[in-house]
C-alpha atoms as a PDB file:
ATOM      1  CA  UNK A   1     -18.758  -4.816  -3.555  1.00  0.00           C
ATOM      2  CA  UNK A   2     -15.822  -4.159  -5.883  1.00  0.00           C
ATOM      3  CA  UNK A   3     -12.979  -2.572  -5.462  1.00  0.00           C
ATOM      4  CA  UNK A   4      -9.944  -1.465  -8.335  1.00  0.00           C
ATOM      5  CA  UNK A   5      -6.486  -0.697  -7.340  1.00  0.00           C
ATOM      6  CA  UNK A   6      -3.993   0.595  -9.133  1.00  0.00           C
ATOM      7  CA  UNK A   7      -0.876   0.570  -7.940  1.00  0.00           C
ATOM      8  CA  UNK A   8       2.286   2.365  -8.911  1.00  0.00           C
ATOM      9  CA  UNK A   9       4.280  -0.811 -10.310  1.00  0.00           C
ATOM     10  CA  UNK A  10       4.271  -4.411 -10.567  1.00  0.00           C
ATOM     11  CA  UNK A  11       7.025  -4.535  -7.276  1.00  0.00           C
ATOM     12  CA  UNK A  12       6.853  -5.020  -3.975  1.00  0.00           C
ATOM     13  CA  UNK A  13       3.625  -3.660  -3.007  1.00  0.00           C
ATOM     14  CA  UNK A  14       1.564  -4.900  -6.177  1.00  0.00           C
ATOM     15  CA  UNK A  15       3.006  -8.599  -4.748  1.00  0.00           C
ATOM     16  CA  UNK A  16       1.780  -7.571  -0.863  1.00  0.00           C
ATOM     17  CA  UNK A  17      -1.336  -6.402  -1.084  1.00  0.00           C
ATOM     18  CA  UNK A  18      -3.593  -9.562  -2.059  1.00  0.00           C
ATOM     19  CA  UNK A  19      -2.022 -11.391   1.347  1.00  0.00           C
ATOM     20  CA  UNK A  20      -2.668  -8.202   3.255  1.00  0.00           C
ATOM     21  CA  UNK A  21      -6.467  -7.805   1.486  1.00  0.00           C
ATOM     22  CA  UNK A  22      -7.207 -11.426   2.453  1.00  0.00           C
ATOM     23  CA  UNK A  23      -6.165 -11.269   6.491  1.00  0.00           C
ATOM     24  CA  UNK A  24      -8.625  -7.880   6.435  1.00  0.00           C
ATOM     25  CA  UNK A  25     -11.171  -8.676   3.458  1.00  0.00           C
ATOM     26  CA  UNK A  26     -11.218 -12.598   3.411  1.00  0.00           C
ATOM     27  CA  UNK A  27     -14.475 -12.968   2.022  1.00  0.00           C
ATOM     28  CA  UNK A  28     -13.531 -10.386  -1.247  1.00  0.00           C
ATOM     29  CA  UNK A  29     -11.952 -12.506  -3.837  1.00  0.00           C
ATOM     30  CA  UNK A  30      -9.131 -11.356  -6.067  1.00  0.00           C
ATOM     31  CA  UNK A  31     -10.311 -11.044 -10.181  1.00  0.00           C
ATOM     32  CA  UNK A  32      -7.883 -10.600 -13.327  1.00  0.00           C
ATOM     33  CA  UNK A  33     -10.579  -9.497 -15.642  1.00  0.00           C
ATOM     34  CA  UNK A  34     -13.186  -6.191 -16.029  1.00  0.00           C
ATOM     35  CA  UNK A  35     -15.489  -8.533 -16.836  1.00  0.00           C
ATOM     36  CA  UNK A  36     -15.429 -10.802 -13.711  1.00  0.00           C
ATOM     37  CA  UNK A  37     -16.239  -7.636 -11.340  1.00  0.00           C
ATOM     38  CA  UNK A  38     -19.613  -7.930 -13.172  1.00  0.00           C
ATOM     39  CA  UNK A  39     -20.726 -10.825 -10.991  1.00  0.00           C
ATOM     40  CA  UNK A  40     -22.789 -11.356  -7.821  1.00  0.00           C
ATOM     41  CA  UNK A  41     -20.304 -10.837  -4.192  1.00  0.00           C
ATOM     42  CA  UNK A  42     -17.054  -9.297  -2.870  1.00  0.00           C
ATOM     43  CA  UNK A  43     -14.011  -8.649  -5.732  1.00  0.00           C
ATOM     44  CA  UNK A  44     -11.199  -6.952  -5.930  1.00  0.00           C
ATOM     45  CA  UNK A  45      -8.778  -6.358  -8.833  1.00  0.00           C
ATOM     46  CA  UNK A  46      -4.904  -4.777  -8.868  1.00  0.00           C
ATOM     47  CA  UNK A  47      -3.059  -3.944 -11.571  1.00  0.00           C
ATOM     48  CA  UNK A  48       0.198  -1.694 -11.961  1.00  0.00           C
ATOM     49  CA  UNK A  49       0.639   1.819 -13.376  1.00  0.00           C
ATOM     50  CA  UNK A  50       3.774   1.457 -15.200  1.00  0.00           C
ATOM     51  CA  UNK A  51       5.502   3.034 -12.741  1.00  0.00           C
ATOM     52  CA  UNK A  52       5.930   7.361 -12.091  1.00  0.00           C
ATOM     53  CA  UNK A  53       4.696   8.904 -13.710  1.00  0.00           C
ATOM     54  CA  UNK A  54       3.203   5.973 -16.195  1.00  0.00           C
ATOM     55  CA  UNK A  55       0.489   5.945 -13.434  1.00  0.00           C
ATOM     56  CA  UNK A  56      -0.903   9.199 -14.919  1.00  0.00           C
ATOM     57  CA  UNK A  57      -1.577   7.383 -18.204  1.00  0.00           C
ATOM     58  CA  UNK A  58      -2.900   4.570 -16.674  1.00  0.00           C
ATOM     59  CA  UNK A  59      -5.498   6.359 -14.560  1.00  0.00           C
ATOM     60  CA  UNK A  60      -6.943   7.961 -17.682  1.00  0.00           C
ATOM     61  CA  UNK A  61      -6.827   4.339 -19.472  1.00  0.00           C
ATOM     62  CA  UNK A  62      -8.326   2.239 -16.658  1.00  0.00           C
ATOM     63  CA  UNK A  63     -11.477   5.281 -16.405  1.00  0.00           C
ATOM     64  CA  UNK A  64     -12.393   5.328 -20.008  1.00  0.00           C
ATOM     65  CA  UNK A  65     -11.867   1.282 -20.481  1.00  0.00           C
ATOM     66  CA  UNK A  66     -14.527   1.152 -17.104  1.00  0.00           C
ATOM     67  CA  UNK A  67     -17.393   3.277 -18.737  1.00  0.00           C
ATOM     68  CA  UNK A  68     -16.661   1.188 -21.877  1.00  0.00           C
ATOM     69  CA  UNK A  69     -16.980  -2.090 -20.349  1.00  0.00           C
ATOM     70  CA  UNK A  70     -20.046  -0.339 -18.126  1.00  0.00           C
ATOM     71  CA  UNK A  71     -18.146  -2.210 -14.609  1.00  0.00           C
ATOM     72  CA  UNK A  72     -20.077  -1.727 -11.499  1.00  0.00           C
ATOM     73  CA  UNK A  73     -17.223  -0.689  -9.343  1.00  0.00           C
ATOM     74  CA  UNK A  74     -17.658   0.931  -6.175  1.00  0.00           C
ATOM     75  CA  UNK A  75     -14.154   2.056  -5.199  1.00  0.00           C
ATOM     76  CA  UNK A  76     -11.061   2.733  -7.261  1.00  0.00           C
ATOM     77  CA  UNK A  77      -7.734   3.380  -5.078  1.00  0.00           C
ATOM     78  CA  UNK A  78      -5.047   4.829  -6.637  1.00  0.00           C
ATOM     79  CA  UNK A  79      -1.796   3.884  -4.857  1.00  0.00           C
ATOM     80  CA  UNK A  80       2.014   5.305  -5.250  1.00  0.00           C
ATOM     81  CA  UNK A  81       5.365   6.466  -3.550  1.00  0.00           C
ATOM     82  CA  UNK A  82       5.499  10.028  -2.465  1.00  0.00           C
ATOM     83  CA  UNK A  83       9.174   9.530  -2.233  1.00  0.00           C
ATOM     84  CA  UNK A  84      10.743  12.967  -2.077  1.00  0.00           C
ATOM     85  CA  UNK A  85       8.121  14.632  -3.482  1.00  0.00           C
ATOM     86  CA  UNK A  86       7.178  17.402  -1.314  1.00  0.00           C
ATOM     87  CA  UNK A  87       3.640  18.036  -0.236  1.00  0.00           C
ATOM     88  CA  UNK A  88       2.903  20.658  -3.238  1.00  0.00           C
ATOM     89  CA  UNK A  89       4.181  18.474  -5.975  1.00  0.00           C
ATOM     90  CA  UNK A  90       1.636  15.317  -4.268  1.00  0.00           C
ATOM     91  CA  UNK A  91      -1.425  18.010  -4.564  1.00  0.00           C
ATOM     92  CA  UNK A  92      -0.951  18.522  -8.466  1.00  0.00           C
ATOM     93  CA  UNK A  93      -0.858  14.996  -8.731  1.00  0.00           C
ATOM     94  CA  UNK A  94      -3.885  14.084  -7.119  1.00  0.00           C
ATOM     95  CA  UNK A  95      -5.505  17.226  -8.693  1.00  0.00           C
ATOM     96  CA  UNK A  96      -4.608  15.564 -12.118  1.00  0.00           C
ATOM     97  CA  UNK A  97      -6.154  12.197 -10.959  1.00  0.00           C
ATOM     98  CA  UNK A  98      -9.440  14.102  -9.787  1.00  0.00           C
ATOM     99  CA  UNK A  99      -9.664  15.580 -12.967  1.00  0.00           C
ATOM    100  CA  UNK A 100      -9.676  12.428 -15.032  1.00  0.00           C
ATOM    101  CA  UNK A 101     -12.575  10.963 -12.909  1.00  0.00           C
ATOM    102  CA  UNK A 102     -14.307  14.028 -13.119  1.00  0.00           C
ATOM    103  CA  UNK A 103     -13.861  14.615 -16.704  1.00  0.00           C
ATOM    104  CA  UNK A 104     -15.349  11.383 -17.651  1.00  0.00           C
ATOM    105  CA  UNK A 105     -18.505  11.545 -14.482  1.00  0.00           C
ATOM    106  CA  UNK A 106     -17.893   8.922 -13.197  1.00  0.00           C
ATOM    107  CA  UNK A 107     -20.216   7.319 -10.562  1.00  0.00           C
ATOM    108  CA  UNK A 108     -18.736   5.599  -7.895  1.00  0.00           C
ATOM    109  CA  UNK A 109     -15.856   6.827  -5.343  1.00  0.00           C
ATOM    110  CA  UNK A 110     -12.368   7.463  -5.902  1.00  0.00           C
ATOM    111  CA  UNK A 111      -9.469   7.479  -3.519  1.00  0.00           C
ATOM    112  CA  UNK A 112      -5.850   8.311  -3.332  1.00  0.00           C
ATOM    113  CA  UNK A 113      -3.294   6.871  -1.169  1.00  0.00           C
ATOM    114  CA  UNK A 114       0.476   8.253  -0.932  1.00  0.00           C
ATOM    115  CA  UNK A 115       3.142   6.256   0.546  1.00  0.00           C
ATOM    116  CA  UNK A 116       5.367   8.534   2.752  1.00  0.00           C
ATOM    117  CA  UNK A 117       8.424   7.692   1.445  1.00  0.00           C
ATOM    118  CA  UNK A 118       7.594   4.034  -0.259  1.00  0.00           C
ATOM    119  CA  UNK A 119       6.114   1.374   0.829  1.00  0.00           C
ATOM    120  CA  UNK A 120       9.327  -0.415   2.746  1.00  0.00           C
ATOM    121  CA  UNK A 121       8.489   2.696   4.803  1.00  0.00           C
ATOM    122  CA  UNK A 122       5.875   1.098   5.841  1.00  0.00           C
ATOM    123  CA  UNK A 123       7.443  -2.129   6.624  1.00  0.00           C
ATOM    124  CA  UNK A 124      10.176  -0.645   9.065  1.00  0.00           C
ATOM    125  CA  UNK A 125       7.101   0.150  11.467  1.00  0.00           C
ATOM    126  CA  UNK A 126       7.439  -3.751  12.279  1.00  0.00           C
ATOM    127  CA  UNK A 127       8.933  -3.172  15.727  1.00  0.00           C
ATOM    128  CA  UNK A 128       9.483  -7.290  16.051  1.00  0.00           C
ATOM    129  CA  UNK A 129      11.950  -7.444  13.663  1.00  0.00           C
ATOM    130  CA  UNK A 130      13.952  -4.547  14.509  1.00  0.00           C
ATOM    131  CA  UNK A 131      17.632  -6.052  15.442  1.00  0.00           C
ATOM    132  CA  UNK A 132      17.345  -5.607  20.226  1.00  0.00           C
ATOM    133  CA  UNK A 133      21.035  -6.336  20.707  1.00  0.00           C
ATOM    134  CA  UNK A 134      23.977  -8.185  18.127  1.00  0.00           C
ATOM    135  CA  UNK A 135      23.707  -5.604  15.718  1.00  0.00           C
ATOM    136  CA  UNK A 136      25.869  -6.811  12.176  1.00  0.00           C
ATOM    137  CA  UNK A 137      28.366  -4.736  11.184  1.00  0.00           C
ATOM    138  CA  UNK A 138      25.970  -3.913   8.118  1.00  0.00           C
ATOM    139  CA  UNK A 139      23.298  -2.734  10.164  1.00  0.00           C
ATOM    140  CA  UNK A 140      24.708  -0.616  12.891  1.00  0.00           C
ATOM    141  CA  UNK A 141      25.253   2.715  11.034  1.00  0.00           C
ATOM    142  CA  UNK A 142      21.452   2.578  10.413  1.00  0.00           C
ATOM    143  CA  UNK A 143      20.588   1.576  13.884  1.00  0.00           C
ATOM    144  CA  UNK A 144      22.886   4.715  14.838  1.00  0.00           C
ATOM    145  CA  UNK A 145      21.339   7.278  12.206  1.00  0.00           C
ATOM    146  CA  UNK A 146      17.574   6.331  13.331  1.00  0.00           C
ATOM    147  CA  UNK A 147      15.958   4.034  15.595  1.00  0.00           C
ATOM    148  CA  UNK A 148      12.724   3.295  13.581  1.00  0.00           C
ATOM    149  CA  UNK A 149      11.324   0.788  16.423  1.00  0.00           C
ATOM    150  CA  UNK A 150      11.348   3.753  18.459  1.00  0.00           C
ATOM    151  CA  UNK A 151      10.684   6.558  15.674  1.00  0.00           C
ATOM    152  CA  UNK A 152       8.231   7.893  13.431  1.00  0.00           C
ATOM    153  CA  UNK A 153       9.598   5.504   9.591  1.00  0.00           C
ATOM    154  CA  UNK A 154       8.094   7.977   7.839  1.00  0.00           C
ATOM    155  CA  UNK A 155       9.817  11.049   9.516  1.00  0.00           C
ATOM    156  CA  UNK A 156      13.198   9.074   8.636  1.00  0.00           C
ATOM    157  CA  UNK A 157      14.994  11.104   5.876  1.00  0.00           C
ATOM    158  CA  UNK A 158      19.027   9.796   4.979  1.00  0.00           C
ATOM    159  CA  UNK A 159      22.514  10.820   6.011  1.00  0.00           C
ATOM    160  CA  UNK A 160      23.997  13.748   4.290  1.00  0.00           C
ATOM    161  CA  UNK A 161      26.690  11.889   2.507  1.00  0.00           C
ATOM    162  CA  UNK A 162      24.382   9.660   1.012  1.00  0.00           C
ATOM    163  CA  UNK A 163      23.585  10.013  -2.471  1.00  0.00           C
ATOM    164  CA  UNK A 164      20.835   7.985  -3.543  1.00  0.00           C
ATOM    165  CA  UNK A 165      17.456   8.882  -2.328  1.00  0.00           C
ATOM    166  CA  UNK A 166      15.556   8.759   0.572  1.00  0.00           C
ATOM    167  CA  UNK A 167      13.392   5.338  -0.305  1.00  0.00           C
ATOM    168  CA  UNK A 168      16.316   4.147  -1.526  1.00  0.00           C
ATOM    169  CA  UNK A 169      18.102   4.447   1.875  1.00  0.00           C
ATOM    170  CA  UNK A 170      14.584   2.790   3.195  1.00  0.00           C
ATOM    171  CA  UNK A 171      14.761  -0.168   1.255  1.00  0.00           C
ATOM    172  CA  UNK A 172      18.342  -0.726   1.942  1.00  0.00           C
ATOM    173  CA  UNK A 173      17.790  -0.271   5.658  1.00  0.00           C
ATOM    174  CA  UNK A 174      15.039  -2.843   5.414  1.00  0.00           C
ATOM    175  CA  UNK A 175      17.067  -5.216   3.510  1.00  0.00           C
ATOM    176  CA  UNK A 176      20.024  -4.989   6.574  1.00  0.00           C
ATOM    177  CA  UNK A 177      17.167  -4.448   9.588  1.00  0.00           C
ATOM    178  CA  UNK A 178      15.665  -8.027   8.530  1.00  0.00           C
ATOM    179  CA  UNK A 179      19.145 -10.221   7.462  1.00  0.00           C
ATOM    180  CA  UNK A 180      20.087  -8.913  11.117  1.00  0.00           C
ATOM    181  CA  UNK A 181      17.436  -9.782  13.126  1.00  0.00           C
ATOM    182  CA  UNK A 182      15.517 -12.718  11.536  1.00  0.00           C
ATOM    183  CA  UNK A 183      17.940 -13.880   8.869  1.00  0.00           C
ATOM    184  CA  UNK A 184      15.481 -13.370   5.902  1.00  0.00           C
ATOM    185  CA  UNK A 185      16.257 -11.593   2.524  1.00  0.00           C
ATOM    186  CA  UNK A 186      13.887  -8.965   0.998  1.00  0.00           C
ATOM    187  CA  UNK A 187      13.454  -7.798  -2.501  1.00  0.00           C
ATOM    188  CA  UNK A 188      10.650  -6.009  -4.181  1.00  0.00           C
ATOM    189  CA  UNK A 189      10.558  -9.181  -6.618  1.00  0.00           C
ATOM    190  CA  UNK A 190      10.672 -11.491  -3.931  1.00  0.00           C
ATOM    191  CA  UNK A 191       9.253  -9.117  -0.226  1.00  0.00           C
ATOM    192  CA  UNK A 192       8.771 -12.378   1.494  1.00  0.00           C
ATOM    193  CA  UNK A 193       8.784 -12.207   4.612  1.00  0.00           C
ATOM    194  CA  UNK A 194       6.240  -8.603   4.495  1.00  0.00           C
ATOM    195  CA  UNK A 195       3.595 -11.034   3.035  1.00  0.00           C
ATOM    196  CA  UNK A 196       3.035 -13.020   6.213  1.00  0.00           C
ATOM    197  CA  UNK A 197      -0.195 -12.163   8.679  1.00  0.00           C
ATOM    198  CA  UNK A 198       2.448 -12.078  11.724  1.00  0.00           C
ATOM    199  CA  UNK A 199       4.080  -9.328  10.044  1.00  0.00           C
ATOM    200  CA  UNK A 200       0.920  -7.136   8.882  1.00  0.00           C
ATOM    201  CA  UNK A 201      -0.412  -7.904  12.450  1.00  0.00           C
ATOM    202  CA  UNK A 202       2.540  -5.761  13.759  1.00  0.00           C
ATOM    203  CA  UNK A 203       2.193  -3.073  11.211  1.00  0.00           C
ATOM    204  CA  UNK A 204      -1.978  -2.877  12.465  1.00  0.00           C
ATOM    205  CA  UNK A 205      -0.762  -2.485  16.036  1.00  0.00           C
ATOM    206  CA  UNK A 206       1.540  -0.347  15.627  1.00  0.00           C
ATOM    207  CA  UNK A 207      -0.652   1.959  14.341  1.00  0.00           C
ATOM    208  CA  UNK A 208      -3.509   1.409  17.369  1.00  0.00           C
ATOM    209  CA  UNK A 209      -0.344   2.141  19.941  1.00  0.00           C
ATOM    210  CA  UNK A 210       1.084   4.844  18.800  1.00  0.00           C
ATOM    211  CA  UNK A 211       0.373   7.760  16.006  1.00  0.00           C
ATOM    212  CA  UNK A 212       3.224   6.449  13.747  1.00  0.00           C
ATOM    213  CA  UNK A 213       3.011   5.732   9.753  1.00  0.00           C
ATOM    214  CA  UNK A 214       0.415   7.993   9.377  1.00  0.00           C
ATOM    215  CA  UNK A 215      -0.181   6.782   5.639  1.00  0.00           C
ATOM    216  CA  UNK A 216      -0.252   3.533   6.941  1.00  0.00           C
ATOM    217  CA  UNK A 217      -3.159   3.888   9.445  1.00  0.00           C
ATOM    218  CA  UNK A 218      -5.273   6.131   6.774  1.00  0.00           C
ATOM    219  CA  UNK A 219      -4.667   2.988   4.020  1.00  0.00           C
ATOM    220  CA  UNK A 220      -5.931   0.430   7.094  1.00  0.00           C
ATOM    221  CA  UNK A 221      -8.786   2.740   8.124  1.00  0.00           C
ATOM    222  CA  UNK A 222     -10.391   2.814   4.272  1.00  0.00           C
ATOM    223  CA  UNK A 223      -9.869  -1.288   4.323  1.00  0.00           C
ATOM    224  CA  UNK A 224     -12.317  -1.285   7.976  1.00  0.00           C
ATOM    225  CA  UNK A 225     -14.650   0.807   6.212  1.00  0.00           C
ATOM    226  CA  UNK A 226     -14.674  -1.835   3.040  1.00  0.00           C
ATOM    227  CA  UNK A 227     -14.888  -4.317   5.150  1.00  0.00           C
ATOM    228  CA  UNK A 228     -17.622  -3.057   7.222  1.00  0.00           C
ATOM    229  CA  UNK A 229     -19.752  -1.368   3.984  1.00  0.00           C
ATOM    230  CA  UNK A 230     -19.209  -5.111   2.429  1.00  0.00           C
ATOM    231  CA  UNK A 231     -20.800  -6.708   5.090  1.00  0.00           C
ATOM    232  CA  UNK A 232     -23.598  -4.548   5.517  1.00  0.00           C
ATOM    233  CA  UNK A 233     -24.278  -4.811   1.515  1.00  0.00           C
ATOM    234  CA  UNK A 234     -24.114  -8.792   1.837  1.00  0.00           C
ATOM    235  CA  UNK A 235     -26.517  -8.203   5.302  1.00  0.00           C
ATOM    236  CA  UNK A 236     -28.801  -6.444   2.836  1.00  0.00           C
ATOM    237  CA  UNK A 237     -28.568  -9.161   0.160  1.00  0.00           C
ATOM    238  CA  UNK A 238     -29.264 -12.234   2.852  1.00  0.00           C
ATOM    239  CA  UNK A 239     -25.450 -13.374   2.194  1.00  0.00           C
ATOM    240  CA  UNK A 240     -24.375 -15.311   5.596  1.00  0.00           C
ATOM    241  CA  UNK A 241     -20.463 -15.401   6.143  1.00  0.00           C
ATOM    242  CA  UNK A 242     -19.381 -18.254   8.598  1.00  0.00           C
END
């Protein structure tokens, strides 16, 4: 089985994702090279999109160079930040992706995945590291405006005096949630911490207790299906995993 994702830039989720693939896919291995999805077993391959909206361009690219190179590829996942775009601007962009596959037939699946707000988002649904008592001076007007170990992350907006946006005030309330509360540092050059099974464990049951990150669970529920279509294809094939 093979599987392409692009993702929105070369950041913090681009540096994630192969520790999160290999505690749910273990037995997919991670290619840099078209031509290595050609061969027998389980790959996967990410590369970035230049950004938003760079990612348009690179859709289009990474379809046409495909067909050319004639790669069997059985899923291509598009991933980016629906940041404050609001719901009508994310349907024109995944119309514009749908086009591009469609435009150039291709044969296998397609699928598009939009982080509400960014992908930090995602990582203040670890309820273990949220700060329980001591708060920092840096951290308590963030702790006041929203409690996300309690609340919905991705229903968090920002105060109304600040100016930057909303997965900006994310990030930064990331960055202050985890110096307070398990003394670690977070970048999207240098995440850390996010990479480590404990804390994608967390983020998994979150989403089995409660109906929280919504964009979360719907990214984990297409991985189960991989997983489970993998193993039936290597069932099929006489492959034995141990």
């Amino acid at each position: 089985m093979n599987l392409y994702f692009l993702t929105e830039d070369s950041k913090s989720f681009r540096k994630v994702l192969p520790k999160w693939l290999s505690y749910i896919l273990p037995h997919f291995h991670e290619e840099s090279s078209f031509d290595s999805l050609k061969s027998p077993g389980n790959h996967y391959m990410i590369q970035d999109g230049k950004g938003y909206p760079g990612i348009r361009n690179r859709v289009a690219e990474t379809v046409e160079t495909l067909a050319a190179k004639n790669v069997p590829l059985d899923q291509f996942i598009v991933c980016w930040d629906g940041d404050a775009r609001g719901g009508g601007h994310i349907r024109e962009d995944k119309a514009t992706f749908s086009a591009l596959f469609e435009r150039n037939a291709v044969n296998y699946p397609y699928r598009f995945f939009v982080m509400r707000h960014c992908f930090e988002t995602w990582l203040l649904g670890n309820r273990a590291v949220y700060p329980r008592d001591g708060l920092s001076e840096a951290f308590a007007p963030y702790a006041a405006f929203y409690d996300v170990s309690a609340d919905d992350p991705e229903k968090m907006l920002r105060p109304k005096d600040y100016t930057a946006s909303v997965s900006q005030y994310h990030y930064h309330y990331l960055q202050e949630m985890l110096r307070n509360s398990i003394h670690k540092n977070y970048s999207k050059g240098s995440p850390g911490v996010a990479k480590e099974k404990a804390y994608w464990d967390e983020l998994c049951q979150r989403t089995r207790q409660t109906p929280d990150l919504r964009s979360f669970a719907d990214f984990l529920d297409f991985l189960r299906e991989c997983r489970i279509q993998s193993y039936e294809g290597d069932a099929r094939d006489g492959t034995v995993h141990q």
